[in-house]
PDB file of N, CA and C in Angstrom:
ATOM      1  N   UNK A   1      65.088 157.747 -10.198  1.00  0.00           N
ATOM      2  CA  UNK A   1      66.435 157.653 -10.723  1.00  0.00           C
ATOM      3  C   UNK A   1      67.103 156.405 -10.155  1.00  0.00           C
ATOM      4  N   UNK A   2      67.925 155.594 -11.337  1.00  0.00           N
ATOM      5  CA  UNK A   2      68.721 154.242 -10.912  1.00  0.00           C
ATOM      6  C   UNK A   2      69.882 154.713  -9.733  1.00  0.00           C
ATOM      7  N   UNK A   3      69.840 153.951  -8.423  1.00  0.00           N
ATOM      8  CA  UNK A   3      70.870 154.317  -7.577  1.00  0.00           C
ATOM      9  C   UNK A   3      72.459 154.130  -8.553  1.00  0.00           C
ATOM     10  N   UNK A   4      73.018 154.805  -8.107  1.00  0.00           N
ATOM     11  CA  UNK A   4      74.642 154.851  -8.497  1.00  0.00           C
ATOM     12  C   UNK A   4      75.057 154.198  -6.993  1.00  0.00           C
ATOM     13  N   UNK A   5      76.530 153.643  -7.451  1.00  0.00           N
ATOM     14  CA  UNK A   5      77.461 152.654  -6.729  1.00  0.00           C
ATOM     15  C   UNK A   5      77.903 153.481  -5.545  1.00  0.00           C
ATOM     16  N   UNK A   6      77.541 154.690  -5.716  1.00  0.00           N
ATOM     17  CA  UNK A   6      78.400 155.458  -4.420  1.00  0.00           C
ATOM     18  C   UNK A   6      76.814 155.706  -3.782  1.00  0.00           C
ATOM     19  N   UNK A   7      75.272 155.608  -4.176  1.00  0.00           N
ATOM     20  CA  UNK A   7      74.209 155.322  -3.411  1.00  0.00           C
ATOM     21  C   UNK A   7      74.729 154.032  -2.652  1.00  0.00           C
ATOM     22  N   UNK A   8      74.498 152.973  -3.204  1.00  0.00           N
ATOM     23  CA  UNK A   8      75.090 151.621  -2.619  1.00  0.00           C
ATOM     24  C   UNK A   8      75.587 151.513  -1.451  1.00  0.00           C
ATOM     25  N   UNK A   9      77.024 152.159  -2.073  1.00  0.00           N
ATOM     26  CA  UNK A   9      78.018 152.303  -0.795  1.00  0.00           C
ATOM     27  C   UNK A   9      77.445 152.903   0.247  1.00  0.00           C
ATOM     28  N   UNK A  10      76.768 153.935  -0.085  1.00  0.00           N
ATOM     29  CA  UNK A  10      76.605 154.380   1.408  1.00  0.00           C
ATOM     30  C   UNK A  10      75.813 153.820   2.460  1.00  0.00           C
ATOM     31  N   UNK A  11      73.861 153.170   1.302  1.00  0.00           N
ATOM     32  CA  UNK A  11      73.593 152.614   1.964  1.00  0.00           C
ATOM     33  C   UNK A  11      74.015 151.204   2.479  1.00  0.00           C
ATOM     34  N   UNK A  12      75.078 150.869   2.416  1.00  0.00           N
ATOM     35  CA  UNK A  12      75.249 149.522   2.816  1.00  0.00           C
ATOM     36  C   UNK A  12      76.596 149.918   3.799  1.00  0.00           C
ATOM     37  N   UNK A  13      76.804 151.468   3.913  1.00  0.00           N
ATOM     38  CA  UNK A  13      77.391 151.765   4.834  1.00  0.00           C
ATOM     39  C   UNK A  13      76.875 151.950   6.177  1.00  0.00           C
ATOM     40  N   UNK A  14      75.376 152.788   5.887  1.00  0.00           N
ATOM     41  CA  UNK A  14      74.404 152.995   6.807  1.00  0.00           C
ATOM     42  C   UNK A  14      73.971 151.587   7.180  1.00  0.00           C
ATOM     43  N   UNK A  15      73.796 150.703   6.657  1.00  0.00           N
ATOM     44  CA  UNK A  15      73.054 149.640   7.400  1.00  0.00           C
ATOM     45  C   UNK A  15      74.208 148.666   8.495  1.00  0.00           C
ATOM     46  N   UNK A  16      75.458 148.937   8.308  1.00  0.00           N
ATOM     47  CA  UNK A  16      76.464 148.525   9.091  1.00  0.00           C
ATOM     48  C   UNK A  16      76.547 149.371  10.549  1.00  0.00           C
ATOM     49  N   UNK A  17      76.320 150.760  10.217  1.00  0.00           N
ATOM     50  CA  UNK A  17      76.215 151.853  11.274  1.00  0.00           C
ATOM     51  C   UNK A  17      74.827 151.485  12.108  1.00  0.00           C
ATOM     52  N   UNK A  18      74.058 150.947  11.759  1.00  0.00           N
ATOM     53  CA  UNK A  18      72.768 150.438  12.228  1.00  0.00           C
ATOM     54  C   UNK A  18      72.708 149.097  12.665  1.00  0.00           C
ATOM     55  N   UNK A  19      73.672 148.135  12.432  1.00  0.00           N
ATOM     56  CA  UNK A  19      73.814 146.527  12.850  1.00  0.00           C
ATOM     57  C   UNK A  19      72.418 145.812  11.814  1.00  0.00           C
ATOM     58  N   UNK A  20      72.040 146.194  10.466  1.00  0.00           N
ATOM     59  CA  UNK A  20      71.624 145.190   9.577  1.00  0.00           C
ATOM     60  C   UNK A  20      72.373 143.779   9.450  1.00  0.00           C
ATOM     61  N   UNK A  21      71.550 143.090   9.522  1.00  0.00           N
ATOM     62  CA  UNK A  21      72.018 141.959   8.742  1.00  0.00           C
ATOM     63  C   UNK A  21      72.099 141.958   7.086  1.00  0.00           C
ATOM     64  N   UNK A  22      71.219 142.605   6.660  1.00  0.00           N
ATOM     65  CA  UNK A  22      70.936 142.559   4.826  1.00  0.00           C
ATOM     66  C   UNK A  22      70.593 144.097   4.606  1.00  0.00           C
ATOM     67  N   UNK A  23      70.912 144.216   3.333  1.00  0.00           N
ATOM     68  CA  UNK A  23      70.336 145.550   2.517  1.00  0.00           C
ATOM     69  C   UNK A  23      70.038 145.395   1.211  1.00  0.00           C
ATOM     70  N   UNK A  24      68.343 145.433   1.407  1.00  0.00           N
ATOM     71  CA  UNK A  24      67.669 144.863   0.179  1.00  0.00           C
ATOM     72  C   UNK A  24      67.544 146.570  -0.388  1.00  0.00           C
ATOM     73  N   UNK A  25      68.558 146.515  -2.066  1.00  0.00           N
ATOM     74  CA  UNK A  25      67.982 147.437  -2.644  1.00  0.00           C
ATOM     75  C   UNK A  25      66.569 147.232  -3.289  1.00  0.00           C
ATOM     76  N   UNK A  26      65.681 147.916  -2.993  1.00  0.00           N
ATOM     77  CA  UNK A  26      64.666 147.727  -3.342  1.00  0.00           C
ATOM     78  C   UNK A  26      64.384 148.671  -4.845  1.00  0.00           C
ATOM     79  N   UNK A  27      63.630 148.669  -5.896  1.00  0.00           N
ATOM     80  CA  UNK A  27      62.899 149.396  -6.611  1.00  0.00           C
ATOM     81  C   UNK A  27      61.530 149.938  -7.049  1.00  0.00           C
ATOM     82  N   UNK A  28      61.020 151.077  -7.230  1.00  0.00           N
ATOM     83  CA  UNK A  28      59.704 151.301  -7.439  1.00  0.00           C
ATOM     84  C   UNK A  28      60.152 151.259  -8.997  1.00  0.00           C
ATOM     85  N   UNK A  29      58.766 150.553  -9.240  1.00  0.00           N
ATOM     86  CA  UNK A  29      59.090 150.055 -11.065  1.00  0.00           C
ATOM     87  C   UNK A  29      57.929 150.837 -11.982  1.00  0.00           C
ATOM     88  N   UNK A  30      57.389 152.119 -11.177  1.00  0.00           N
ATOM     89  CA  UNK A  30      56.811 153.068 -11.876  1.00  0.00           C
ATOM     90  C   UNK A  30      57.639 154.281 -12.313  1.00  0.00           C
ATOM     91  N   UNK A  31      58.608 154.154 -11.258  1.00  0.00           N
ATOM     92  CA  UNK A  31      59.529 155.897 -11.915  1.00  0.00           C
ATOM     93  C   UNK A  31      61.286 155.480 -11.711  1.00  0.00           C
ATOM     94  N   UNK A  32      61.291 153.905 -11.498  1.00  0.00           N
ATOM     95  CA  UNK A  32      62.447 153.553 -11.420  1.00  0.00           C
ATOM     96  C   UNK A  32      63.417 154.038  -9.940  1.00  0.00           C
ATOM     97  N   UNK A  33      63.287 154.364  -9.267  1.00  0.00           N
ATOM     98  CA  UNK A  33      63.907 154.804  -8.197  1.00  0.00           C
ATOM     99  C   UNK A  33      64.155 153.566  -7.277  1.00  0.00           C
ATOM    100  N   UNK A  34      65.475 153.768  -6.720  1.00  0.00           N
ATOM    101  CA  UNK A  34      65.972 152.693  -5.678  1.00  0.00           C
ATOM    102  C   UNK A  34      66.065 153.053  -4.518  1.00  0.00           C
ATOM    103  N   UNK A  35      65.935 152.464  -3.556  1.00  0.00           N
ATOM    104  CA  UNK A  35      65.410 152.891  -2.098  1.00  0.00           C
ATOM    105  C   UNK A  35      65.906 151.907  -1.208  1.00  0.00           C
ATOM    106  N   UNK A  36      66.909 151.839  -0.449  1.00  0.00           N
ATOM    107  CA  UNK A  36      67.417 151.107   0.282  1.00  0.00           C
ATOM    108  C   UNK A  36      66.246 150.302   1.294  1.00  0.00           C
ATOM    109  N   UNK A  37      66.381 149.072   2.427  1.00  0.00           N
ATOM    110  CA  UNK A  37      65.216 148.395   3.070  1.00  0.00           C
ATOM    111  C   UNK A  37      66.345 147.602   4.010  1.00  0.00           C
ATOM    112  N   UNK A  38      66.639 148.158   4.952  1.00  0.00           N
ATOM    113  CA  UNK A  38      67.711 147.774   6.179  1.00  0.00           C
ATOM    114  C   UNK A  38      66.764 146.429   7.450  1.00  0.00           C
ATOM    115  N   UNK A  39      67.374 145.436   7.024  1.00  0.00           N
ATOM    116  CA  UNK A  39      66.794 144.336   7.969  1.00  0.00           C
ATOM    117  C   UNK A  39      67.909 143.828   8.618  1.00  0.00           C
ATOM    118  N   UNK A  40      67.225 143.635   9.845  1.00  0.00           N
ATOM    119  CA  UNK A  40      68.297 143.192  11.079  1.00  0.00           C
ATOM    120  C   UNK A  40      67.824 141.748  11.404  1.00  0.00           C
ATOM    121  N   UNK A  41      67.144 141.171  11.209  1.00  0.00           N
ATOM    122  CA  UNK A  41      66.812 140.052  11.823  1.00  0.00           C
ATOM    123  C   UNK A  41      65.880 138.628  10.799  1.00  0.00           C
ATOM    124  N   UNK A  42      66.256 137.869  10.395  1.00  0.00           N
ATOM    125  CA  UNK A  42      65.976 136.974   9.453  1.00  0.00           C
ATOM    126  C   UNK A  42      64.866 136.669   9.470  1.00  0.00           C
ATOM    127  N   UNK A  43      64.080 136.683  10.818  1.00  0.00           N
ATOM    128  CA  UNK A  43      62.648 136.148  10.764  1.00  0.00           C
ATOM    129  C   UNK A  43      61.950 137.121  10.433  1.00  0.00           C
ATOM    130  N   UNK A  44      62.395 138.484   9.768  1.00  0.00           N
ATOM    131  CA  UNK A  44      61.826 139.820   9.673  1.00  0.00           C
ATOM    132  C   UNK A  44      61.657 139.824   7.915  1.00  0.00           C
ATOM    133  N   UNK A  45      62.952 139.284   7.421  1.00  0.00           N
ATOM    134  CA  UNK A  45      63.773 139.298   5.857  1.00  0.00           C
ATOM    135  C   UNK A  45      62.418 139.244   5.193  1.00  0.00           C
ATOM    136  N   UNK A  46      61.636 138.317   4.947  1.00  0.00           N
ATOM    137  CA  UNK A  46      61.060 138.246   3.783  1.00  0.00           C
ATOM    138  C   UNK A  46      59.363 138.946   4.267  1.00  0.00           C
ATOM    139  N   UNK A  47      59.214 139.469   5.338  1.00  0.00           N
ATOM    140  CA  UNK A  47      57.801 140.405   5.976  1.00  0.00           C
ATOM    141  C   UNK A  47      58.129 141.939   5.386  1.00  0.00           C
ATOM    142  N   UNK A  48      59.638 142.553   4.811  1.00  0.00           N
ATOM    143  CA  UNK A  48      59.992 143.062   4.439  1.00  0.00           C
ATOM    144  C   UNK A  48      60.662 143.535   2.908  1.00  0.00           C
ATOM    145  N   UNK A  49      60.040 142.015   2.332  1.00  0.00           N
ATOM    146  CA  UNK A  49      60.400 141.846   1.112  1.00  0.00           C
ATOM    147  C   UNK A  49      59.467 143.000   0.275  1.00  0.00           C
ATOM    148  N   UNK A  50      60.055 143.868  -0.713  1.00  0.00           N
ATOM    149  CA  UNK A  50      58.627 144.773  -1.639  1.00  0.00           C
ATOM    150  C   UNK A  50      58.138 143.800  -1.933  1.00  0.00           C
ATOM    151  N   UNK A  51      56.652 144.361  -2.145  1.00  0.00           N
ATOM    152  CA  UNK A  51      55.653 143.671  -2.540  1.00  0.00           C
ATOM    153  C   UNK A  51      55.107 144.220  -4.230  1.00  0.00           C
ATOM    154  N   UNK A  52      55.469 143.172  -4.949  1.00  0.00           N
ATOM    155  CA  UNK A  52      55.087 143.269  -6.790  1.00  0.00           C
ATOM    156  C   UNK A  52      53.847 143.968  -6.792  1.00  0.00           C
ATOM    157  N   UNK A  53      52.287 143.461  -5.953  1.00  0.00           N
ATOM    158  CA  UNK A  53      51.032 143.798  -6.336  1.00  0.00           C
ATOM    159  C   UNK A  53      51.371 145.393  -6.222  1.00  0.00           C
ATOM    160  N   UNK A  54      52.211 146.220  -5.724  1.00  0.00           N
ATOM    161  CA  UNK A  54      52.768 147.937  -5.495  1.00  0.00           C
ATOM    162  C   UNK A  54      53.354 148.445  -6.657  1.00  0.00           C
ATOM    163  N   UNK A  55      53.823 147.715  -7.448  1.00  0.00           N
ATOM    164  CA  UNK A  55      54.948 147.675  -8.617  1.00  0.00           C
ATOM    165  C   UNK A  55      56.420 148.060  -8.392  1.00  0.00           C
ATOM    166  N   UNK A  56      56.566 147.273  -6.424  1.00  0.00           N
ATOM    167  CA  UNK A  56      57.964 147.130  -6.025  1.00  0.00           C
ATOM    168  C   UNK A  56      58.670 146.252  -6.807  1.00  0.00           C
ATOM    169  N   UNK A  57      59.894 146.380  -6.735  1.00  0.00           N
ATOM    170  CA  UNK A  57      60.797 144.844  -6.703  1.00  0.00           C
ATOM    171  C   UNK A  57      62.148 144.877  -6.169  1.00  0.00           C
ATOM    172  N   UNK A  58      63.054 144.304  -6.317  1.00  0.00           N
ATOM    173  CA  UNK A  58      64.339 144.096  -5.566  1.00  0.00           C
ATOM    174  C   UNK A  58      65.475 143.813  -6.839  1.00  0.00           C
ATOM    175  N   UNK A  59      66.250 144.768  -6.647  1.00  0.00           N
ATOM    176  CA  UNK A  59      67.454 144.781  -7.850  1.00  0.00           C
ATOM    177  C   UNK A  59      68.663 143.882  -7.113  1.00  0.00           C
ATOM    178  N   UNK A  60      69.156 144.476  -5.993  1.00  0.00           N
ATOM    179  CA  UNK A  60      69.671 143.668  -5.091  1.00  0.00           C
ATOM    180  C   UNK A  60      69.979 143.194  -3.562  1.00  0.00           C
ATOM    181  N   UNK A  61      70.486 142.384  -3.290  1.00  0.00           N
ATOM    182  CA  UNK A  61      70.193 142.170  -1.901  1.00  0.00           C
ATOM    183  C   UNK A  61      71.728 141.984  -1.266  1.00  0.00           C
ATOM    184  N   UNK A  62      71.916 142.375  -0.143  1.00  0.00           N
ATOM    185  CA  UNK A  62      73.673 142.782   0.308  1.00  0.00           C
ATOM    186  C   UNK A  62      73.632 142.116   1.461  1.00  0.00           C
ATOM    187  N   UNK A  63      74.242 140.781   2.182  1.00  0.00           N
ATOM    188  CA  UNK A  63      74.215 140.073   3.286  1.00  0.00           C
ATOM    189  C   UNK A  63      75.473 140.993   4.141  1.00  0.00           C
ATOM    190  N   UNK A  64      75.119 141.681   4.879  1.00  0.00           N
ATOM    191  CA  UNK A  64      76.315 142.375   5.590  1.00  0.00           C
ATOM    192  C   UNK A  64      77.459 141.523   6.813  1.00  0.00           C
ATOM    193  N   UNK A  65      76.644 140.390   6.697  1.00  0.00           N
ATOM    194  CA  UNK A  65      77.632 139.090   8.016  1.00  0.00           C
ATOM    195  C   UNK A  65      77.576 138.000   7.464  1.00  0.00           C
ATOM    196  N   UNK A  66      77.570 138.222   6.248  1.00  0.00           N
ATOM    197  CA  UNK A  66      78.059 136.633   5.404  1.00  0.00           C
ATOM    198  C   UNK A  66      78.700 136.246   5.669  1.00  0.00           C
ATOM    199  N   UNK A  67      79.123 134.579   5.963  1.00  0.00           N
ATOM    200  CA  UNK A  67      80.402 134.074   6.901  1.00  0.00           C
ATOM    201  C   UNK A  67      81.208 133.827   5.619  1.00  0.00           C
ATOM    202  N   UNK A  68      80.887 133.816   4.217  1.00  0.00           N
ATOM    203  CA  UNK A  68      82.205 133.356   3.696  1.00  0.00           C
ATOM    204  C   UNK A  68      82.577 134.602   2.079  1.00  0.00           C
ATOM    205  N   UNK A  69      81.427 135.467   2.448  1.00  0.00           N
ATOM    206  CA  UNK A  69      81.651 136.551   0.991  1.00  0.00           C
ATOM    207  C   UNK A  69      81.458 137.735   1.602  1.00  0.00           C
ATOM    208  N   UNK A  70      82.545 138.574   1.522  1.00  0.00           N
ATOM    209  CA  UNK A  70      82.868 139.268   1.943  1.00  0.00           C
ATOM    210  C   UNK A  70      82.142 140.681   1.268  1.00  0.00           C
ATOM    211  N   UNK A  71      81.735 141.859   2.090  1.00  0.00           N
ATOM    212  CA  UNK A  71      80.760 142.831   1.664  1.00  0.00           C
ATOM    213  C   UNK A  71      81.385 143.453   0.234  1.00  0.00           C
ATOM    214  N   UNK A  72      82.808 143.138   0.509  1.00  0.00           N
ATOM    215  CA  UNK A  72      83.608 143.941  -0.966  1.00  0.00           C
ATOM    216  C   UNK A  72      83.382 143.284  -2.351  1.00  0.00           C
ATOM    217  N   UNK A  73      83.586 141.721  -1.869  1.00  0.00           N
ATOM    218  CA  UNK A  73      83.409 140.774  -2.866  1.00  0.00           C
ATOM    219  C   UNK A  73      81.555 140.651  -3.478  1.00  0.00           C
ATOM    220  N   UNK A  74      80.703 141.375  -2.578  1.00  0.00           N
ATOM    221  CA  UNK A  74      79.434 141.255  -3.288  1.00  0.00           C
ATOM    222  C   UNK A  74      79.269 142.006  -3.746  1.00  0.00           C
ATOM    223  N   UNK A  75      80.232 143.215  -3.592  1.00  0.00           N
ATOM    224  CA  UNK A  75      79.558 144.763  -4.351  1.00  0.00           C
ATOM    225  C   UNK A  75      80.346 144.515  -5.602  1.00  0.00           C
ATOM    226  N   UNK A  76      81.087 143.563  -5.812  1.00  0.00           N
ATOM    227  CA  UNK A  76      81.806 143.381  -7.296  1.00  0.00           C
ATOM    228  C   UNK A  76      81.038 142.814  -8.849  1.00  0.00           C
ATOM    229  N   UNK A  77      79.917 142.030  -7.940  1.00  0.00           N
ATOM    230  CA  UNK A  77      78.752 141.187  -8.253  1.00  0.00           C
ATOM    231  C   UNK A  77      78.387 142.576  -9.731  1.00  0.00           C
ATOM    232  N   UNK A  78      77.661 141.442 -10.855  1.00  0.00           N
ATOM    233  CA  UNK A  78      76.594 142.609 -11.528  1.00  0.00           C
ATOM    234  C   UNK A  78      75.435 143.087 -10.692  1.00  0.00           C
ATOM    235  N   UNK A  79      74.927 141.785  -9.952  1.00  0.00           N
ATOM    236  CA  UNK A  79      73.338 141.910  -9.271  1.00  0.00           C
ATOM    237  C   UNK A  79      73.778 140.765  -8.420  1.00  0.00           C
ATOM    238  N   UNK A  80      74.293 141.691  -6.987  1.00  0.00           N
ATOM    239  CA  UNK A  80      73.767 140.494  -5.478  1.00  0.00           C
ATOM    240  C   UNK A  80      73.016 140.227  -5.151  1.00  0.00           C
ATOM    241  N   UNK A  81      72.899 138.816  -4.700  1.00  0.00           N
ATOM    242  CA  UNK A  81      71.135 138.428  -4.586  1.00  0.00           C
ATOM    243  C   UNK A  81      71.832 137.419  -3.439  1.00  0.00           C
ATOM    244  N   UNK A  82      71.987 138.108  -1.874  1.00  0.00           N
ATOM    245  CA  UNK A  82      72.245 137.278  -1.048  1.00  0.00           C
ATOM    246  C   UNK A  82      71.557 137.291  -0.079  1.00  0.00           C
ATOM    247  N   UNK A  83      69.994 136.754  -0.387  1.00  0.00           N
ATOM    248  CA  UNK A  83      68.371 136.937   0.474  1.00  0.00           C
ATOM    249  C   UNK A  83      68.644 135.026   1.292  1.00  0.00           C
ATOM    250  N   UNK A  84      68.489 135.334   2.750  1.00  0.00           N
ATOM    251  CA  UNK A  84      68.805 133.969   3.530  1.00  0.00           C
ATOM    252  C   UNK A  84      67.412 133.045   2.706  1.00  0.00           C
ATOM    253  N   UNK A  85      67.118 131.849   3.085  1.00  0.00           N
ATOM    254  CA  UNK A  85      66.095 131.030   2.461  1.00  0.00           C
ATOM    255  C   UNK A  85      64.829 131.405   2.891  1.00  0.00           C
ATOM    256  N   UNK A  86      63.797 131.085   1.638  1.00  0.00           N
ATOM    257  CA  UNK A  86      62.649 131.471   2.102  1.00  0.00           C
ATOM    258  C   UNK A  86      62.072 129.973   3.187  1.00  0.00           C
ATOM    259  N   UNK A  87      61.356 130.893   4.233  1.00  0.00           N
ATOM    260  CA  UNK A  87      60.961 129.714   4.879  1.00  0.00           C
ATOM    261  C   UNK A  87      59.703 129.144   3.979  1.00  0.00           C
ATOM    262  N   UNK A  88      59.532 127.626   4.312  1.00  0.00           N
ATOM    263  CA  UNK A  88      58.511 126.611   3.814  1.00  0.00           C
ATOM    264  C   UNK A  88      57.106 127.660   4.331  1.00  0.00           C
ATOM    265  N   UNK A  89      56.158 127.151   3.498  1.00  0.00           N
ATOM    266  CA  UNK A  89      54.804 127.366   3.504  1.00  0.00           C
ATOM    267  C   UNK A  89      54.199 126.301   4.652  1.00  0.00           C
ATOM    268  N   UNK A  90      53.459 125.981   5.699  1.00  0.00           N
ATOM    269  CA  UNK A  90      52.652 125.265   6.015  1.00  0.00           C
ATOM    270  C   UNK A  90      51.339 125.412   5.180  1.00  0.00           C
ATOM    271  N   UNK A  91      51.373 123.649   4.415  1.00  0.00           N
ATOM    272  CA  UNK A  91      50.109 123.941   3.701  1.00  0.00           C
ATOM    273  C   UNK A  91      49.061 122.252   4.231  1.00  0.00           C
ATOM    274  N   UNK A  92      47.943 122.426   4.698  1.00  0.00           N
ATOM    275  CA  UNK A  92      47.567 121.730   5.251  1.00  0.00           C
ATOM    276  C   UNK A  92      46.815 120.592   4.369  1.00  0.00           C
ATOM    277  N   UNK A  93      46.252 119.654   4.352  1.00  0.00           N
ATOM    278  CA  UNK A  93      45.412 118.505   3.402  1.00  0.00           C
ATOM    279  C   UNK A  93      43.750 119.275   3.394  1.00  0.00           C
ATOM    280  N   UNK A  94      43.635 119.370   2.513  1.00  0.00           N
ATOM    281  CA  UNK A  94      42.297 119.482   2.167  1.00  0.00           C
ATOM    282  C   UNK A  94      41.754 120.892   2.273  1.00  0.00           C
ATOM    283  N   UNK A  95      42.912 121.874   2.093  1.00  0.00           N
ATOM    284  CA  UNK A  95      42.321 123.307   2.048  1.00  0.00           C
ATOM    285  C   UNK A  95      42.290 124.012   1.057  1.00  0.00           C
TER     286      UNK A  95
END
């Protein structure tokens, strides 16, 4: 079942009660269900990203210490997508 806005709220209430940095709603894209994914630490963010080859994915993503958008102003959003940058690949010559 698609989370409702008062799922949301809460989990992005719970991940404040927990000191997250982000709350990736996540989705299983076999029976549709949304499932909250509470990350505290950026070098963690994308080791925690669902993984597609599962038939995960990510509807949206909630920065809970954004310095300039405020948690109210993202839940206003159709679809927040406030995931920090992916880090670069090291890719070496000749591999």
């Amino acid at each position: 079942m698609t989370a409702t806005r008062n799922d949301i709220d809460h989990w992005i209430e719970n991940g404040q009660d927990e000191g997250a940095r982000w709350v990736i709603i996540a989705v299983d894209r076999w029976d549709h269900d949304n499932y909250p994914i509470f990350v505290k630490a950026e070098e963690d963010f994308w080791d925690r990203w669902p993984d597609a080859t599962n038939m995960e994915g990510v509807d949206e993503v909630y920065d809970l210490q954004h310095p300039t958008v405020s948690v109210e102003a993202q839940r206003k959003e159709c679809r927040a997508r406030y995931e920090p940058p992916r880090p670069m690949k090291n890719i070496e010559a000749g591999s």
